[in-house]
N, C-alpha and C. Protein backbone atom coordinates (compact mmCIF):
# COMPACT_ATOMS: atom_id res chain seq x y z
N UNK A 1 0.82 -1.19 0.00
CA UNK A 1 0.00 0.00 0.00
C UNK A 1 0.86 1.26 0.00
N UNK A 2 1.81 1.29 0.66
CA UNK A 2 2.83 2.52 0.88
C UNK A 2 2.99 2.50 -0.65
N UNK A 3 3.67 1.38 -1.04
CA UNK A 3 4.37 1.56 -2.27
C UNK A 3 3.79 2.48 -3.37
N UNK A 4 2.35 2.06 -3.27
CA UNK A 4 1.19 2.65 -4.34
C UNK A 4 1.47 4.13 -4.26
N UNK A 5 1.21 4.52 -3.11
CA UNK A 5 0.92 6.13 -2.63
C UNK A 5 2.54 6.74 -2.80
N UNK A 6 3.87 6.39 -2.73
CA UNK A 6 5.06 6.90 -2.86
C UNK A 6 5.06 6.99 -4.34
N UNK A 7 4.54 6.14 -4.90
CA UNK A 7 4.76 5.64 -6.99
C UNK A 7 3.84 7.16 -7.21
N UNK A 8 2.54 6.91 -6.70
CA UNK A 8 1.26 7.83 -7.59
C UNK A 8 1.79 9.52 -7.27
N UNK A 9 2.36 9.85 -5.80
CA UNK A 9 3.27 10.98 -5.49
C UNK A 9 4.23 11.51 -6.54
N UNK A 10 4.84 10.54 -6.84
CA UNK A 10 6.24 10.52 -7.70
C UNK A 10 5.97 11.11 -9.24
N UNK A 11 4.94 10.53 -9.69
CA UNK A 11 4.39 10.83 -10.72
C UNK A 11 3.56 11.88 -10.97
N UNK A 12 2.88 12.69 -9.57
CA UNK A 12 2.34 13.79 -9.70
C UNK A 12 3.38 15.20 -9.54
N UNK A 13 4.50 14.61 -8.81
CA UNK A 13 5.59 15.57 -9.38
C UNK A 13 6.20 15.75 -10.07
N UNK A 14 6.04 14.73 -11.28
CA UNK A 14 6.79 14.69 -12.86
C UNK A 14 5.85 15.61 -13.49
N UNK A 15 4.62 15.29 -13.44
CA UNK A 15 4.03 16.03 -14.32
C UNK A 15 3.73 17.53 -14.17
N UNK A 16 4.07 18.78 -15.32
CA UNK A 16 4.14 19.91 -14.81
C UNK A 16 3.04 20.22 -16.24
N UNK A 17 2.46 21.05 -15.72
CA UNK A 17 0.85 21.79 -16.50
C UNK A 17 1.86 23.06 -17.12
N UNK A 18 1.99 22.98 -18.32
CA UNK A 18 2.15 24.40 -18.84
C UNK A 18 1.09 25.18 -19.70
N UNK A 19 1.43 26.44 -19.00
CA UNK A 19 -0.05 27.32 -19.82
C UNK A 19 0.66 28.29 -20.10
N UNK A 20 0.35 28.50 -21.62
CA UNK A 20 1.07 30.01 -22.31
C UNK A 20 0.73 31.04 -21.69
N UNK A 21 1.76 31.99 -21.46
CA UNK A 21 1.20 33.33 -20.94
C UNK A 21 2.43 34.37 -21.59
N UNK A 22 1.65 35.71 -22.08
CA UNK A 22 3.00 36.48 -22.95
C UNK A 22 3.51 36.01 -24.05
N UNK A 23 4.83 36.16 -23.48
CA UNK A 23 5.54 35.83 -25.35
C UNK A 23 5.69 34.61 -25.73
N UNK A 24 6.06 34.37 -26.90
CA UNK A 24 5.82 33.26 -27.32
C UNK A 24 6.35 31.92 -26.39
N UNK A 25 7.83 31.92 -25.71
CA UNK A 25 8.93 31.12 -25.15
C UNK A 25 9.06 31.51 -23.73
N UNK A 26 7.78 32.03 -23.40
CA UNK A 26 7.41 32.40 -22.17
C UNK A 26 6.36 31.81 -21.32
N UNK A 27 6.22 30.77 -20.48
CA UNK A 27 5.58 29.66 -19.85
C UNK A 27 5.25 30.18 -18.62
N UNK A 28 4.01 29.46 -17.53
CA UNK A 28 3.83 29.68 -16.45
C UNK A 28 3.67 28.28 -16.21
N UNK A 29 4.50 27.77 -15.37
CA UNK A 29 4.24 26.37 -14.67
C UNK A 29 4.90 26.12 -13.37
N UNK A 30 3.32 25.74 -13.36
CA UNK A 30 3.42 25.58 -11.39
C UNK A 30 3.60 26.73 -10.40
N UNK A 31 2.91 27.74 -11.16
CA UNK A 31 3.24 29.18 -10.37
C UNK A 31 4.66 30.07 -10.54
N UNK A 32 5.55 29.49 -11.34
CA UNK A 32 6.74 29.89 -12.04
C UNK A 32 7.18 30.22 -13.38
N UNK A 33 7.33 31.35 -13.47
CA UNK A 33 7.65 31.99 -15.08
C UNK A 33 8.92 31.10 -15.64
N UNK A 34 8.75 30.33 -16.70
CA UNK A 34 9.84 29.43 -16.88
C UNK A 34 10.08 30.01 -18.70
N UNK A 35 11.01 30.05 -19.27
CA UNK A 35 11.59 30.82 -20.42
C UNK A 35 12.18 29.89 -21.01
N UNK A 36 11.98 29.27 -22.11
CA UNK A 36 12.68 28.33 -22.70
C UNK A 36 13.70 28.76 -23.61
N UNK A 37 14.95 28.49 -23.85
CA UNK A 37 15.53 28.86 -24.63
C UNK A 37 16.60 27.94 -25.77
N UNK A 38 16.16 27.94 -26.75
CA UNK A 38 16.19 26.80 -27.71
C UNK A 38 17.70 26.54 -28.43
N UNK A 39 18.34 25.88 -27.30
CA UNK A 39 20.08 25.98 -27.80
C UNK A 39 20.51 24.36 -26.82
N UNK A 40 20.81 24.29 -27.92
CA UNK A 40 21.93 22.78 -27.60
C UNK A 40 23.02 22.75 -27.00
N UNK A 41 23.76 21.76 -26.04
CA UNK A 41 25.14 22.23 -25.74
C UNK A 41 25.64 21.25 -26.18
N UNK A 42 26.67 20.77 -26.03
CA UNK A 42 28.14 20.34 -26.89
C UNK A 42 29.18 20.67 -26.41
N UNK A 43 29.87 19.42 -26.00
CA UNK A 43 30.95 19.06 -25.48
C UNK A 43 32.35 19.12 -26.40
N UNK A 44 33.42 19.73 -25.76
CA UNK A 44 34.45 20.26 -26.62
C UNK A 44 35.69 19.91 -25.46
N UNK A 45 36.08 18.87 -25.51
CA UNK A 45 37.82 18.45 -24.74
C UNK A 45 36.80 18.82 -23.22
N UNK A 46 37.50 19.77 -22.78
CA UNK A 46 36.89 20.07 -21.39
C UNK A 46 36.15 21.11 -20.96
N UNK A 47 35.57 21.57 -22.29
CA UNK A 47 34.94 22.71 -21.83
C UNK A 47 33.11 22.29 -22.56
N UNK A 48 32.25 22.76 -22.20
CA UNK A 48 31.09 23.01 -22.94
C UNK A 48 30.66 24.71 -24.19
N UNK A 49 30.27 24.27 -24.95
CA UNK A 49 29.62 25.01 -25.72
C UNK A 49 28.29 25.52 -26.23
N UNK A 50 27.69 26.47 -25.91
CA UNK A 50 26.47 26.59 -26.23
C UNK A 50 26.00 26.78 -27.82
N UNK A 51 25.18 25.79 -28.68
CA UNK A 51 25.10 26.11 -29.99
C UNK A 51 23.69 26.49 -30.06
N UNK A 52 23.49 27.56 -30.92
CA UNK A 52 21.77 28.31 -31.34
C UNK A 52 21.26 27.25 -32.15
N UNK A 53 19.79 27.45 -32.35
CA UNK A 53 19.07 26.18 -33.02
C UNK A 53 19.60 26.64 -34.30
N UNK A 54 19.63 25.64 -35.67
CA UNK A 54 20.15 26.04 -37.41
C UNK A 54 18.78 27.06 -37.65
N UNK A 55 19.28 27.81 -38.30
CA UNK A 55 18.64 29.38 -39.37
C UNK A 55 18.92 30.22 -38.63
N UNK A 56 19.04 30.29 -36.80
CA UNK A 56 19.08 31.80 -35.96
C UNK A 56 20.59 32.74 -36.62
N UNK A 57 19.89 34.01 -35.98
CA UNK A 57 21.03 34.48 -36.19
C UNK A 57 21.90 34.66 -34.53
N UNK A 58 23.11 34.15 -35.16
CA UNK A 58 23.94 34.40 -34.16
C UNK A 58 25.01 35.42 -34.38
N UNK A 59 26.19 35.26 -33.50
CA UNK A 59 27.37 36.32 -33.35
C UNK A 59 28.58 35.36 -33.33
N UNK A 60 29.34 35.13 -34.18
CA UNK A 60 30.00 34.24 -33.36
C UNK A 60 31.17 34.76 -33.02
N UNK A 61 31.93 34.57 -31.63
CA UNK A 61 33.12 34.91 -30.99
C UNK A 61 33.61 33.90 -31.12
N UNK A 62 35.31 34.06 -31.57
CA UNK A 62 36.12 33.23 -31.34
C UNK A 62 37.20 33.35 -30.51
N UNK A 63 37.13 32.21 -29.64
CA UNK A 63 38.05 32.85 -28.14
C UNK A 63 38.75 31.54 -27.84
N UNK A 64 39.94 31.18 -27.75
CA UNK A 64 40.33 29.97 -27.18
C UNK A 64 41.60 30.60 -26.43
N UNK A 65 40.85 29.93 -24.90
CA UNK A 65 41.87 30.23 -23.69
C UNK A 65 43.47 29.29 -24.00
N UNK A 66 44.12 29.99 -24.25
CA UNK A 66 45.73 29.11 -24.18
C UNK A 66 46.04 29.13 -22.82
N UNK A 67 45.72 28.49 -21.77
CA UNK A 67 46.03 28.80 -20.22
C UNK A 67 47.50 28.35 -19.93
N UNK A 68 48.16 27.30 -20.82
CA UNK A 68 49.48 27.36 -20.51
C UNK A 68 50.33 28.55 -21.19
N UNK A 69 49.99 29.78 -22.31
CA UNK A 69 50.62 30.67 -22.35
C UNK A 69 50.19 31.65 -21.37
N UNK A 70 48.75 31.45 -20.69
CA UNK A 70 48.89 32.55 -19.85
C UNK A 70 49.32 32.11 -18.44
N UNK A 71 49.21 31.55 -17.78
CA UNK A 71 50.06 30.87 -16.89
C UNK A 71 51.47 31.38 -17.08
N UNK A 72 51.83 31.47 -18.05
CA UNK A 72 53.59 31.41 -18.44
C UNK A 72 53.86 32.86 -18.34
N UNK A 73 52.83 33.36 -18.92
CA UNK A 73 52.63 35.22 -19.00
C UNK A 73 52.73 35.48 -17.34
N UNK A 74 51.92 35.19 -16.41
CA UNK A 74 51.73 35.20 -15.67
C UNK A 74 52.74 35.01 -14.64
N UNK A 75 53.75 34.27 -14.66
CA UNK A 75 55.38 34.26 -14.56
C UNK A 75 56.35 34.95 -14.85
N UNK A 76 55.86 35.10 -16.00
CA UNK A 76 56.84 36.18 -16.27
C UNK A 76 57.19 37.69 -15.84
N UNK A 77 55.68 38.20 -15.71
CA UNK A 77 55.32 39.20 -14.59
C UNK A 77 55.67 39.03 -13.46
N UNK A 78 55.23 38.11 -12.85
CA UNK A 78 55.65 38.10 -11.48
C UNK A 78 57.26 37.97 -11.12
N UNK A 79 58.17 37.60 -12.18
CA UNK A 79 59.74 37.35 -12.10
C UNK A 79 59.84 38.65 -12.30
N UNK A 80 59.68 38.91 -13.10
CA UNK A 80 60.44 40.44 -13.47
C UNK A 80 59.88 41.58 -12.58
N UNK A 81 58.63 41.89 -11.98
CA UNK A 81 58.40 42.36 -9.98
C UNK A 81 59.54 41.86 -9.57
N UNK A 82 60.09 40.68 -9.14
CA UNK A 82 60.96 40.49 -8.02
C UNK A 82 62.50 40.45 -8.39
N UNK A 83 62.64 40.97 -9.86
CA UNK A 83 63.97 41.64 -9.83
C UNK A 83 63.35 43.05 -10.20
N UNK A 84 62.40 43.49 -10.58
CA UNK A 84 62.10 45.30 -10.26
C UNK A 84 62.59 45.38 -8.72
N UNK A 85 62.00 44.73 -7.93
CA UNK A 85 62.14 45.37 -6.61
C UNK A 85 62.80 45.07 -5.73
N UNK A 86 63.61 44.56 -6.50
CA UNK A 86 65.74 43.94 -6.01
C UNK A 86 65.61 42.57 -4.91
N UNK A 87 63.93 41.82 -5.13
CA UNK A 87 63.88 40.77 -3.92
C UNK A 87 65.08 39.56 -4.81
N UNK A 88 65.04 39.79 -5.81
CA UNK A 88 66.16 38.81 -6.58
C UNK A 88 67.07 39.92 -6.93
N UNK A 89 68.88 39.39 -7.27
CA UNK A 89 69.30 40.57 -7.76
C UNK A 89 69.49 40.04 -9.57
N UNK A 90 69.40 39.07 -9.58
CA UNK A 90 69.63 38.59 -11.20
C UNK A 90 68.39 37.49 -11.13
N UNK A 91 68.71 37.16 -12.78
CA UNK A 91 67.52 36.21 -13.35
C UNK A 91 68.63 34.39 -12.91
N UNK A 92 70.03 34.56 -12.85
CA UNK A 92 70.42 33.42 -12.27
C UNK A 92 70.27 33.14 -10.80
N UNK A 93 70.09 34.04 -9.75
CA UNK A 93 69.78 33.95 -8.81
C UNK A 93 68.11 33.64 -8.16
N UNK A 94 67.41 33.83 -9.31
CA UNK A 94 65.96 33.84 -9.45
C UNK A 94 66.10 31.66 -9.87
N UNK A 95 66.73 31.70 -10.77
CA UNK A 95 66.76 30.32 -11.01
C UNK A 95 67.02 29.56 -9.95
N UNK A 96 68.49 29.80 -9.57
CA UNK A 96 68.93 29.23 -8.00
C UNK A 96 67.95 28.88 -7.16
N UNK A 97 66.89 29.95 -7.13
CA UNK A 97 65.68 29.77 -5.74
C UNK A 97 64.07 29.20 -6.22
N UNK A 98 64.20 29.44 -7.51
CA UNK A 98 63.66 28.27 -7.60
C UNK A 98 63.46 26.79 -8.37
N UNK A 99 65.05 26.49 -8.45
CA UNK A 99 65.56 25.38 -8.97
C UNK A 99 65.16 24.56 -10.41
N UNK A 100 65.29 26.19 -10.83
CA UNK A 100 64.73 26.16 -12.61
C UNK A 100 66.18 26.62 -13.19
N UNK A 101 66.27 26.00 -14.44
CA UNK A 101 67.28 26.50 -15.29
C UNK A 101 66.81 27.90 -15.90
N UNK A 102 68.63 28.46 -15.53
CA UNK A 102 68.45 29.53 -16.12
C UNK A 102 68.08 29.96 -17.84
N UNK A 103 68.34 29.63 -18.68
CA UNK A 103 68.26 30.01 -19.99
C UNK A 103 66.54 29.90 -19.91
N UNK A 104 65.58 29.03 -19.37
CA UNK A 104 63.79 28.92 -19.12
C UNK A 104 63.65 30.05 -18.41
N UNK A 105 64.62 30.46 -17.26
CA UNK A 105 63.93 32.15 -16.86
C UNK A 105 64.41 32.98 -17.77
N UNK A 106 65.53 32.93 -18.44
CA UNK A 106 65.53 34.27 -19.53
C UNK A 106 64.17 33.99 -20.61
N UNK A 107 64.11 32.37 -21.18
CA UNK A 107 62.41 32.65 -21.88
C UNK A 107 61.35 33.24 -22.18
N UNK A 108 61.31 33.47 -20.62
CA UNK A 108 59.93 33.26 -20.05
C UNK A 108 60.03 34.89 -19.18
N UNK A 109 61.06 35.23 -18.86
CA UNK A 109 61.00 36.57 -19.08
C UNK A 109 60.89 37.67 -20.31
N UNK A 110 61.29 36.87 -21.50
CA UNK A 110 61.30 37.47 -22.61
C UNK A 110 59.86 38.03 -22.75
N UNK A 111 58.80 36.96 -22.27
CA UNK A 111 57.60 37.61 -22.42
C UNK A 111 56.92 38.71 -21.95
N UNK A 112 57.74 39.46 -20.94
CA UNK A 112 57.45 41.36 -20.42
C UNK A 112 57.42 41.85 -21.62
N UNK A 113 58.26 41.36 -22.79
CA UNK A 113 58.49 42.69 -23.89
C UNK A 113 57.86 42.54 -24.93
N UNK A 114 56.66 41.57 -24.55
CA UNK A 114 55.70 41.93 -25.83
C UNK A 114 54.89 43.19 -25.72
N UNK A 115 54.17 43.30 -27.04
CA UNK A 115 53.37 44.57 -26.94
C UNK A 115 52.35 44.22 -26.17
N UNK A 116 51.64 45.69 -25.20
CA UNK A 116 50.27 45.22 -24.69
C UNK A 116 49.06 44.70 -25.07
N UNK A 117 48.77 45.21 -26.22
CA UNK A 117 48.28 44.67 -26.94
C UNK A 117 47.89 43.62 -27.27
N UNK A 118 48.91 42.55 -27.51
CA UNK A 118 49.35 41.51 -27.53
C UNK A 118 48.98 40.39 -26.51
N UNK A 119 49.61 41.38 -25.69
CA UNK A 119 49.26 40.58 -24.41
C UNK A 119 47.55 39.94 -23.78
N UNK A 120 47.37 41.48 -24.32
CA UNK A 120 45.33 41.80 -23.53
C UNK A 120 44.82 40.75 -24.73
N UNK A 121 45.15 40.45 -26.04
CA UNK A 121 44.88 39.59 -26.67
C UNK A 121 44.86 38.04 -26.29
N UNK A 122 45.89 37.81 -26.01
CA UNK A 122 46.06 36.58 -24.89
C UNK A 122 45.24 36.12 -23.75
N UNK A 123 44.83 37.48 -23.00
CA UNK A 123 44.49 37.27 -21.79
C UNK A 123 42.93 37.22 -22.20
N UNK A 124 42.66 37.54 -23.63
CA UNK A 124 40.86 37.29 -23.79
C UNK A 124 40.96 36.46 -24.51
N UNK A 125 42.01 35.99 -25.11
CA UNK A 125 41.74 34.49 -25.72
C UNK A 125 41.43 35.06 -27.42
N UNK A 126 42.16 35.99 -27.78
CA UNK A 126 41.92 36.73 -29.64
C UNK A 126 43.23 36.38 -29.92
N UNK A 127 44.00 35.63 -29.16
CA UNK A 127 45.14 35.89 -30.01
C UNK A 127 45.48 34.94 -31.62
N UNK A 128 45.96 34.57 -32.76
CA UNK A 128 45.93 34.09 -33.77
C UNK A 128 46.24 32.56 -32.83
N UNK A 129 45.85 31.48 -34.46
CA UNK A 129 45.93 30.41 -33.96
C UNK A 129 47.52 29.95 -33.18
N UNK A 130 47.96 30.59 -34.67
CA UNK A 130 49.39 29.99 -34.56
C UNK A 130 50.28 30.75 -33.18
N UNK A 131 49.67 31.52 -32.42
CA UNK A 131 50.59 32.18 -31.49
C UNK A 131 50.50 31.49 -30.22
N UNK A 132 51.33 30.97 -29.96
CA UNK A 132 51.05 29.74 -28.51
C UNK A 132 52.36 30.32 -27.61
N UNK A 133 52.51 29.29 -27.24
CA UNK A 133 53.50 29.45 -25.87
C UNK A 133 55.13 29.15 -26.88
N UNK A 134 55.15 28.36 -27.52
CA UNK A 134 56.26 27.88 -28.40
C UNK A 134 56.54 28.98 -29.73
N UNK A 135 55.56 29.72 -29.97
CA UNK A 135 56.18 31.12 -30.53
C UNK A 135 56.49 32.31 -29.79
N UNK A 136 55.97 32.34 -29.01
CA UNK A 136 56.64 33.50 -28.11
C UNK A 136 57.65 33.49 -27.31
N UNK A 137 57.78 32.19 -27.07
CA UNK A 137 59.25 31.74 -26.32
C UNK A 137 60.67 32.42 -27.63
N UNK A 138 59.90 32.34 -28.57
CA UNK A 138 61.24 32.46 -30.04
C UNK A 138 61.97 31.33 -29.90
N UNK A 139 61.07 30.18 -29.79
CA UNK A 139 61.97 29.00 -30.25
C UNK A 139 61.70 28.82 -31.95
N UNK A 140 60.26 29.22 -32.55
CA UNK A 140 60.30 29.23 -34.09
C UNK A 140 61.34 29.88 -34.95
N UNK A 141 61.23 31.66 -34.16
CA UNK A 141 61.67 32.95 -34.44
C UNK A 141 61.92 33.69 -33.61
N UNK A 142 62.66 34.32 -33.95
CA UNK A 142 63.44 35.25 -32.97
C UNK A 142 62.55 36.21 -32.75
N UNK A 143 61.87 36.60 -31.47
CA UNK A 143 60.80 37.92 -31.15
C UNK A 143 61.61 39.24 -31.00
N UNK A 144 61.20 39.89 -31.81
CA UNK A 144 61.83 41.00 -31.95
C UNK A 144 61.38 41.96 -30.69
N UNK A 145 62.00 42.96 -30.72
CA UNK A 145 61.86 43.72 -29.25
C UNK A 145 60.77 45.08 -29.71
N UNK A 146 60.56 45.60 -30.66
CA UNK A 146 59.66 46.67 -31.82
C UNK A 146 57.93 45.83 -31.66
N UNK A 147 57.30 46.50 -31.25
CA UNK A 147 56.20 46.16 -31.12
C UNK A 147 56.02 46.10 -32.38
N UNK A 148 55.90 47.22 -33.36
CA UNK A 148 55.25 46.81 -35.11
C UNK A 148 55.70 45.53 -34.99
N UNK A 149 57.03 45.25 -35.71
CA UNK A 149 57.58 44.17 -35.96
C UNK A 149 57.01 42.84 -35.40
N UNK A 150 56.28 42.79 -34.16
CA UNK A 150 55.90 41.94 -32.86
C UNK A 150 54.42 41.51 -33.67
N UNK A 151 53.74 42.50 -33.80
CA UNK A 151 52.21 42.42 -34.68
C UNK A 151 52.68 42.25 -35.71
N UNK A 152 53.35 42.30 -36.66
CA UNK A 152 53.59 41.61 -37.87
C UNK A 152 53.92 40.36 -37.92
N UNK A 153 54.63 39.81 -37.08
CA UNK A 153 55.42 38.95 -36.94
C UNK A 153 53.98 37.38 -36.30
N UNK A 154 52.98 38.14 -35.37
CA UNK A 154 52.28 36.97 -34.89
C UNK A 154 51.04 37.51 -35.34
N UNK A 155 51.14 38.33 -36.41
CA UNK A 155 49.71 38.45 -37.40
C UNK A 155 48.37 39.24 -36.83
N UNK A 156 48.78 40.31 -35.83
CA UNK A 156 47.79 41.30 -35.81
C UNK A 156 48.31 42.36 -37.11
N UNK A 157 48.87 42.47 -37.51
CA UNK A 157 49.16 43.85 -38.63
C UNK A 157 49.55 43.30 -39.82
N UNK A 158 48.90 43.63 -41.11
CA UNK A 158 49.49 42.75 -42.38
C UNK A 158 50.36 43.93 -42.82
């Protein structure tokens, strides 16, 4: 008998009464304004994606987080603070403490001298495909120190 009355419960909370009210994708059920909105998601490595139903018009942004160049960016700043403010007195003594080879802190410091630009590009995820962590290091090419040259070189300026 329980069983009956827990089952017939169960099933009166599945079922929800919707009654149009307003705009078209605009619902009232169960005393709650509920808004449907007609987009699929989709799975991408580790992230999700929201896709619009086919004919809408959309916008599309293209943004892909490189988190190991910004991570690396993010190092690099913070190294070059702690020889701005003499807590290191060199970039070999910076290595010493933290038991990284030196020629990877000159790298990875190299990255202060990109343009800002550049950078704020990175940090929203616009930057070109080809600009990763392995071109800005100048293991492809040598990064020039001239911002033009810098946007020419990783394809903001033709």
């Amino acid at each position: 008998m329980m069983g009956t009355d827990t089952r017939d419960f169960r099933e009166a909370q599945r079922k929800v009464e919707i009654t149009m009210t307003g705009e078209a994708r605009q619902f009232d059920a169960g005393g709650r304004s509920v808004t449907f909105v007609p987009l699929s998601i989709k799975r991408r490595s580790y992230s999700k994606v929201l896709v619009p139903p086919p004919g809408s018009k959309s916008v599309k942004i293209k943004s892909s987080f490189d988190l190991p160049l910004i991570r690396t960016l993010g190092k690099a700043y913070y190294w070059q603070r702690l020889l701005d403010t003499g807590t290191v007195t060199n970039a070999t003594e910076l290595a010493r403490q933290l038991r990284l080879e030196p020629g990877w802190i000159a790298e990875v410091l190299r990255l202060t001298r990109l343009a800002p630009d550049i950078v704020q590009a990175i940090l929203d995820g616009r930057q070109p495909r080809h600009l990763n962590l392995h071109a800005v290091r100048g293991r492809q090419a040598e990064v020039p120190v001239d911002w033009h040259e810098q946007r020419v070189l990783f394809g903001f300026e033709r």
